[in-house]
C-alpha atoms as a PDB file:
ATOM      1  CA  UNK A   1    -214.655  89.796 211.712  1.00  0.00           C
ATOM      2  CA  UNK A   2    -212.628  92.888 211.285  1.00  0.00           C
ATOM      3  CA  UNK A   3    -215.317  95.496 209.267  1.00  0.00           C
ATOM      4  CA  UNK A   4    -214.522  99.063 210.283  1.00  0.00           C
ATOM      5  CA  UNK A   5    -211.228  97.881 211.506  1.00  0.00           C
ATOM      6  CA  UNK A   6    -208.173  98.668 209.546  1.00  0.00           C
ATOM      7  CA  UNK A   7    -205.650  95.943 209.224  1.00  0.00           C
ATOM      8  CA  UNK A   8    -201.835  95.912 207.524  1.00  0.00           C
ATOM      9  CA  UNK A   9    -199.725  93.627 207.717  1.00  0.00           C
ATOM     10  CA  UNK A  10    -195.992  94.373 207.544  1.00  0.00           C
ATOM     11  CA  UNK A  11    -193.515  93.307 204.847  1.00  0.00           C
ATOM     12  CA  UNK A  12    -190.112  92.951 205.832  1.00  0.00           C
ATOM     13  CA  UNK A  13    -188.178  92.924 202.306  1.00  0.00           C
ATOM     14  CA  UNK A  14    -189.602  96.711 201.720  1.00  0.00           C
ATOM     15  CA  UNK A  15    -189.090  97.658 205.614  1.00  0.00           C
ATOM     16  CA  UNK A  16    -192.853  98.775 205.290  1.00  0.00           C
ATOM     17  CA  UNK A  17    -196.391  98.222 205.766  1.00  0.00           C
ATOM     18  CA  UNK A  18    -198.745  96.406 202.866  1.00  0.00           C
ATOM     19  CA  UNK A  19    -201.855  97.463 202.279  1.00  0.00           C
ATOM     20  CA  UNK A  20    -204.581  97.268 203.640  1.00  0.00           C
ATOM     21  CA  UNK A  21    -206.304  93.974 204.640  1.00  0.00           C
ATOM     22  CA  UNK A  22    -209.878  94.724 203.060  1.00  0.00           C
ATOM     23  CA  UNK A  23    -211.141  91.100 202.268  1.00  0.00           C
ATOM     24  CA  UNK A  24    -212.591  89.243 205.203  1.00  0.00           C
ATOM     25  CA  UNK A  25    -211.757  86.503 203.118  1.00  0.00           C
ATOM     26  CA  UNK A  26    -208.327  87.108 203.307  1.00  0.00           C
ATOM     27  CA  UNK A  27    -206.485  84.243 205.279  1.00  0.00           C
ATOM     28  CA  UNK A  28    -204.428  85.816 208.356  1.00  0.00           C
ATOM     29  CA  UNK A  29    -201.234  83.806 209.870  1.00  0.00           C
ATOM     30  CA  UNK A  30    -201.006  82.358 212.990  1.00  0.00           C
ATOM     31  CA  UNK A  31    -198.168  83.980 214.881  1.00  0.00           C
ATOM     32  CA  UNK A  32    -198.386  87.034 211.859  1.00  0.00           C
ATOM     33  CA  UNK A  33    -198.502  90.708 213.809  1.00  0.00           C
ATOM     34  CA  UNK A  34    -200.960  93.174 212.145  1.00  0.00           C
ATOM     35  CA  UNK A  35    -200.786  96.723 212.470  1.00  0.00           C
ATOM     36  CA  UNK A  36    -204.798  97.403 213.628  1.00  0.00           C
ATOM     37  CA  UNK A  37    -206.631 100.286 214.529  1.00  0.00           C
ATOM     38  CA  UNK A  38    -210.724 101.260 214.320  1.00  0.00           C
ATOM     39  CA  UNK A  39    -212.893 103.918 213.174  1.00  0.00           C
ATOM     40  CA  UNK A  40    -215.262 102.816 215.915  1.00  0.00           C
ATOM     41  CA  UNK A  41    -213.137 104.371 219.384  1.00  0.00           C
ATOM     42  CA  UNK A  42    -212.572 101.452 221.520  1.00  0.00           C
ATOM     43  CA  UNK A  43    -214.559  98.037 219.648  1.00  0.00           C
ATOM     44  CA  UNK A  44    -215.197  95.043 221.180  1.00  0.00           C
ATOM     45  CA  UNK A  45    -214.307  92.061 218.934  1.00  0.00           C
ATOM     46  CA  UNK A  46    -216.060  88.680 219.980  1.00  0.00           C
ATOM     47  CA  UNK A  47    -213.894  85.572 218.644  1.00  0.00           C
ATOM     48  CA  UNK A  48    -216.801  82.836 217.309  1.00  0.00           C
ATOM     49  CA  UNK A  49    -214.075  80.389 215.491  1.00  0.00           C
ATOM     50  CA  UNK A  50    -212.438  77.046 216.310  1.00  0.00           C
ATOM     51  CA  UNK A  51    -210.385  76.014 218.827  1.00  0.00           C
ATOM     52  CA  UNK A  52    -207.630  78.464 220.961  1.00  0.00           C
ATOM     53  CA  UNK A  53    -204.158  78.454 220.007  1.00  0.00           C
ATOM     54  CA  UNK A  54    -201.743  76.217 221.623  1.00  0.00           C
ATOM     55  CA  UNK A  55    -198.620  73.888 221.185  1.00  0.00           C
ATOM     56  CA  UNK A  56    -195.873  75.002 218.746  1.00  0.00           C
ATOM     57  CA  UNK A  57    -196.243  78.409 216.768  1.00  0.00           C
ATOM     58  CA  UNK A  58    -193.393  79.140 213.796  1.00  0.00           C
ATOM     59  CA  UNK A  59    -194.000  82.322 212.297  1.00  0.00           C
ATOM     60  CA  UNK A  60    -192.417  83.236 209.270  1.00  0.00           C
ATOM     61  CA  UNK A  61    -189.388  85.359 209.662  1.00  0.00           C
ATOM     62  CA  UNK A  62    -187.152  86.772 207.067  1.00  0.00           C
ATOM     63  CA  UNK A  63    -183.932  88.142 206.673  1.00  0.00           C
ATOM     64  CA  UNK A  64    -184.103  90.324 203.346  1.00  0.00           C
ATOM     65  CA  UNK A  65    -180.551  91.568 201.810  1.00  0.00           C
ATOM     66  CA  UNK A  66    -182.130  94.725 200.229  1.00  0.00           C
ATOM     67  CA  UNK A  67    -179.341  96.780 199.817  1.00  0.00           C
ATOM     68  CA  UNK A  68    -176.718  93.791 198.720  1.00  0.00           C
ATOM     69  CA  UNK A  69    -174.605  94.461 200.978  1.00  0.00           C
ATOM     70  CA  UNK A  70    -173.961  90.358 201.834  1.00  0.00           C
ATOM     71  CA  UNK A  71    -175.302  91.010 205.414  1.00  0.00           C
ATOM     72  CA  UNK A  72    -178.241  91.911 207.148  1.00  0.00           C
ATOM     73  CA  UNK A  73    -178.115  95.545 208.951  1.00  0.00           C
ATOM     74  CA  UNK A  74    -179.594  96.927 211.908  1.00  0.00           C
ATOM     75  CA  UNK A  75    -181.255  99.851 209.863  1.00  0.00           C
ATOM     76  CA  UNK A  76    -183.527  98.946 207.779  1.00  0.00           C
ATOM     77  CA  UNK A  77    -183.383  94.973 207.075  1.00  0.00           C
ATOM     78  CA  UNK A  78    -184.253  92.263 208.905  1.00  0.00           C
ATOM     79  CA  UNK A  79    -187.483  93.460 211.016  1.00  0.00           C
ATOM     80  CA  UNK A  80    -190.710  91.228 211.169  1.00  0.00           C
ATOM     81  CA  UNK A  81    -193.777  92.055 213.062  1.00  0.00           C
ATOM     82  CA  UNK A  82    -195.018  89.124 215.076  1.00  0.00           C
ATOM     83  CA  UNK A  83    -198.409  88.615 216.832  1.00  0.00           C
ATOM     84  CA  UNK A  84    -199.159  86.570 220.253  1.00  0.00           C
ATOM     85  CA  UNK A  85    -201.415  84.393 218.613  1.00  0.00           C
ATOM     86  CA  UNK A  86    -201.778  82.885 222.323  1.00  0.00           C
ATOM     87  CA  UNK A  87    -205.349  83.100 224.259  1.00  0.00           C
ATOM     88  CA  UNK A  88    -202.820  84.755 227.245  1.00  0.00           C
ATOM     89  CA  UNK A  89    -199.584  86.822 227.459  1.00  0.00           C
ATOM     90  CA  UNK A  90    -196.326  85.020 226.763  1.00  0.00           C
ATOM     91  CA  UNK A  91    -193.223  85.024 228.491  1.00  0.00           C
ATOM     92  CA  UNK A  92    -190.045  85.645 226.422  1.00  0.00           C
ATOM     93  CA  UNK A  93    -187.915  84.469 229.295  1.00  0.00           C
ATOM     94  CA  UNK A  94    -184.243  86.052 229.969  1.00  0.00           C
ATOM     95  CA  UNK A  95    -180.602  84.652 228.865  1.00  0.00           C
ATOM     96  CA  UNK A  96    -179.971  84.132 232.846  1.00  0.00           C
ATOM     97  CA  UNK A  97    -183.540  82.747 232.947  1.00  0.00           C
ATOM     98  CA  UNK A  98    -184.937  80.713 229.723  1.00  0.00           C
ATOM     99  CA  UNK A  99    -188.022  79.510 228.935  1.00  0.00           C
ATOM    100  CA  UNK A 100    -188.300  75.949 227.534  1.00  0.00           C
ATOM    101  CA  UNK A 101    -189.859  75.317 224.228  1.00  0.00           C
ATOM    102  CA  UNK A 102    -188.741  78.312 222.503  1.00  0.00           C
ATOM    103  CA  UNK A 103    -186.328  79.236 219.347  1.00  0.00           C
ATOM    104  CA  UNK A 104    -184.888  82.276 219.157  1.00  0.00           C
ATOM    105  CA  UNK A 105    -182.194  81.560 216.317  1.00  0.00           C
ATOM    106  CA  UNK A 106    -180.111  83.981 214.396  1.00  0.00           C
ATOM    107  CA  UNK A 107    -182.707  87.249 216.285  1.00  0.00           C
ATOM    108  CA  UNK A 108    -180.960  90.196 218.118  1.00  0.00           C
ATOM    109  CA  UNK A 109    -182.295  89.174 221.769  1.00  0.00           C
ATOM    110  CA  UNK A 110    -184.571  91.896 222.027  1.00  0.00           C
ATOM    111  CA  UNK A 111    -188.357  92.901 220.987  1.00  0.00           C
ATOM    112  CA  UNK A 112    -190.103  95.704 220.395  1.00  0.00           C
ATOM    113  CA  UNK A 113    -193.817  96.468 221.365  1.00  0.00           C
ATOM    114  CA  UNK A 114    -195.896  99.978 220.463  1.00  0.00           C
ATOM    115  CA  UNK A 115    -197.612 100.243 224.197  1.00  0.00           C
ATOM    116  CA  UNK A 116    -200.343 102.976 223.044  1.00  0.00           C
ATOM    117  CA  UNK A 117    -198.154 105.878 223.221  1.00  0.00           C
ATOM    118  CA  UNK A 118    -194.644 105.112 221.835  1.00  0.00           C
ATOM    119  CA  UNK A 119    -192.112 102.187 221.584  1.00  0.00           C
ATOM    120  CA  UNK A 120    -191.283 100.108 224.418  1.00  0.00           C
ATOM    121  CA  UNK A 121    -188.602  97.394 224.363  1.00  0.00           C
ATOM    122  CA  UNK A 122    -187.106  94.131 226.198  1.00  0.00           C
ATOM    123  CA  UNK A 123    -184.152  92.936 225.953  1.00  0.00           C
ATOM    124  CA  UNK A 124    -183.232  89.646 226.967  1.00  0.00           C
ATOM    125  CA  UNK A 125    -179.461  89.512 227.001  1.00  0.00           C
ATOM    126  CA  UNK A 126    -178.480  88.310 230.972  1.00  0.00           C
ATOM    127  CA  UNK A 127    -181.213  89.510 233.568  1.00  0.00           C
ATOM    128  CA  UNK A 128    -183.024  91.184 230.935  1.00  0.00           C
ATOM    129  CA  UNK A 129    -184.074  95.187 230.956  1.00  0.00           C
ATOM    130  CA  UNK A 130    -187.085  96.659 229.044  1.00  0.00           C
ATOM    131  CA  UNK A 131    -187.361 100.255 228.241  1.00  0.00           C
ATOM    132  CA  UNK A 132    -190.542 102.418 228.330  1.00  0.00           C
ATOM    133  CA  UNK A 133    -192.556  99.662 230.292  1.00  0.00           C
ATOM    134  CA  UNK A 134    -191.009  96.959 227.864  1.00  0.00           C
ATOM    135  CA  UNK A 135    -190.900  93.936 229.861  1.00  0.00           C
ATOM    136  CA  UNK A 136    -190.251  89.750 229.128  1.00  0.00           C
ATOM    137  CA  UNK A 137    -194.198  89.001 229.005  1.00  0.00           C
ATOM    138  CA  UNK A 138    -196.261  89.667 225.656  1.00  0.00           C
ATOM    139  CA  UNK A 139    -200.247  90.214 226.056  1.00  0.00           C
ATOM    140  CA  UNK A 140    -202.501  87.819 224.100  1.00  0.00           C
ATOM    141  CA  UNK A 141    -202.858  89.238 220.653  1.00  0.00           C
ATOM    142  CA  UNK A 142    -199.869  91.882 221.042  1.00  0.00           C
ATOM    143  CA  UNK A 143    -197.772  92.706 218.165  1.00  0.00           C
ATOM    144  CA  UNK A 144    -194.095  93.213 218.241  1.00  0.00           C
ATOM    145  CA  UNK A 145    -191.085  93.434 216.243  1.00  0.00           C
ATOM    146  CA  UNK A 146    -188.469  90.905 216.162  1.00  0.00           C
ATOM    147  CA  UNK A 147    -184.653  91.746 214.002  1.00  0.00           C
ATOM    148  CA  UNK A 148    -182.817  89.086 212.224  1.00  0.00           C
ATOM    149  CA  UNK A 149    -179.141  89.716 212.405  1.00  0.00           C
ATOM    150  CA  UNK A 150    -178.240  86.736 209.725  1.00  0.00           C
ATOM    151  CA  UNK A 151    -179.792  85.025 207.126  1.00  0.00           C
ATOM    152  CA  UNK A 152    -181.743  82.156 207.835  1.00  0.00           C
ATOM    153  CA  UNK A 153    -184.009  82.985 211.370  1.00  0.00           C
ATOM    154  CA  UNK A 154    -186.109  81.137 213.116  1.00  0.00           C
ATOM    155  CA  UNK A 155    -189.099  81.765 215.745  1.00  0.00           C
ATOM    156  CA  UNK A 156    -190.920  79.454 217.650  1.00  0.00           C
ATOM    157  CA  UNK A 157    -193.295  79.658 220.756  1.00  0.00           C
ATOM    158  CA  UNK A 158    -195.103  76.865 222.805  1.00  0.00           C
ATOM    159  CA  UNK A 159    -197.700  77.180 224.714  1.00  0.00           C
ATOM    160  CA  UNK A 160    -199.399  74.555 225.570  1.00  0.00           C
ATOM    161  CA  UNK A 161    -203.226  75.160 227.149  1.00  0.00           C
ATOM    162  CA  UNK A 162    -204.121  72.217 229.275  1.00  0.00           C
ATOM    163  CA  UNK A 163    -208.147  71.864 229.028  1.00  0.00           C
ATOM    164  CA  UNK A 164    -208.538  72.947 232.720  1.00  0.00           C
ATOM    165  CA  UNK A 165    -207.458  76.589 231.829  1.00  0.00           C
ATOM    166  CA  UNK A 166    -209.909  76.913 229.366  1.00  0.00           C
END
């Protein structure tokens, strides 16, 4: 699927990116973010698999203690790239205006998106306020970042795609 497209995923216990991705064997997680980019200018990518995405998503997330220090800092620990795994955008919602179905548990309120230029950011604490074009709604297949500020987080999205939207 992804030949001549270069794919890493990130690692949050080294605060880095992994390797590269360069078996198309190689099993990729729903909800996972990838960092991506092509040899090829702009690619189209056709999807030929199974079914869409839908329902309840739990990505891994990890809160990493590198440096010992008994908690989880805003440096360098705690960051996790996540992926819209969703055949549309999502909608993180706002603290004044939630939406249902989601946990957000032990995560700084706010996520980080690259948006082709530089970083862009929403965060959701009261009415919510993004920076750089960062707004509440993710695009289908988006990465973004995600900090755990305690051991122990938690992540999950639903979506649920009723068959007339398909």
């Amino acid at each position: 699927v992804f030949l001549n497209i270069y794919m890493k995923d990130f690692i949050e216990a080294t605060n880095s990116y992994g390797p590269y991705i360069t078996s198309t064997s190689t099993p990729l997680e729903v909800g996972k973010g990838f960092e991506i980019w092509s040899t090829l200018g702009n690619p189209t990518v056709s999807y030929t698999g199974g079914s869409l995405n839908s329902g309840d998503i739990s990505p891994m997330v990890y809160a990493t203690d590198a440096d010992l220090s008994g908690t989880i800092d805003g440096g360098t620990e705690g960051y996790n790239l996540i992926g819209n795994p969703y055949p549309s955008a999502i909608d993180l919602g706002t603290e004044n205006d939630p939406v249902a179905g989601y946990t957000w548990d032990r995560l700084d309120p706010t996520m980080y998106a690259w948006n082709g230029s530089g970083w862009s950011s929403f965060n959701m604490a009261g009415d919510g306020a993004g920076v750089n074009g960062g707004t509440r709604y993710v695009a289908s297949m988006q990465g973004f970042f995600v900090h755990a500020n305690d051991f122990y987080p938690a992540l999950t999205a639903n979506f649920k795609i009723e068959p007339n939207e398909i």
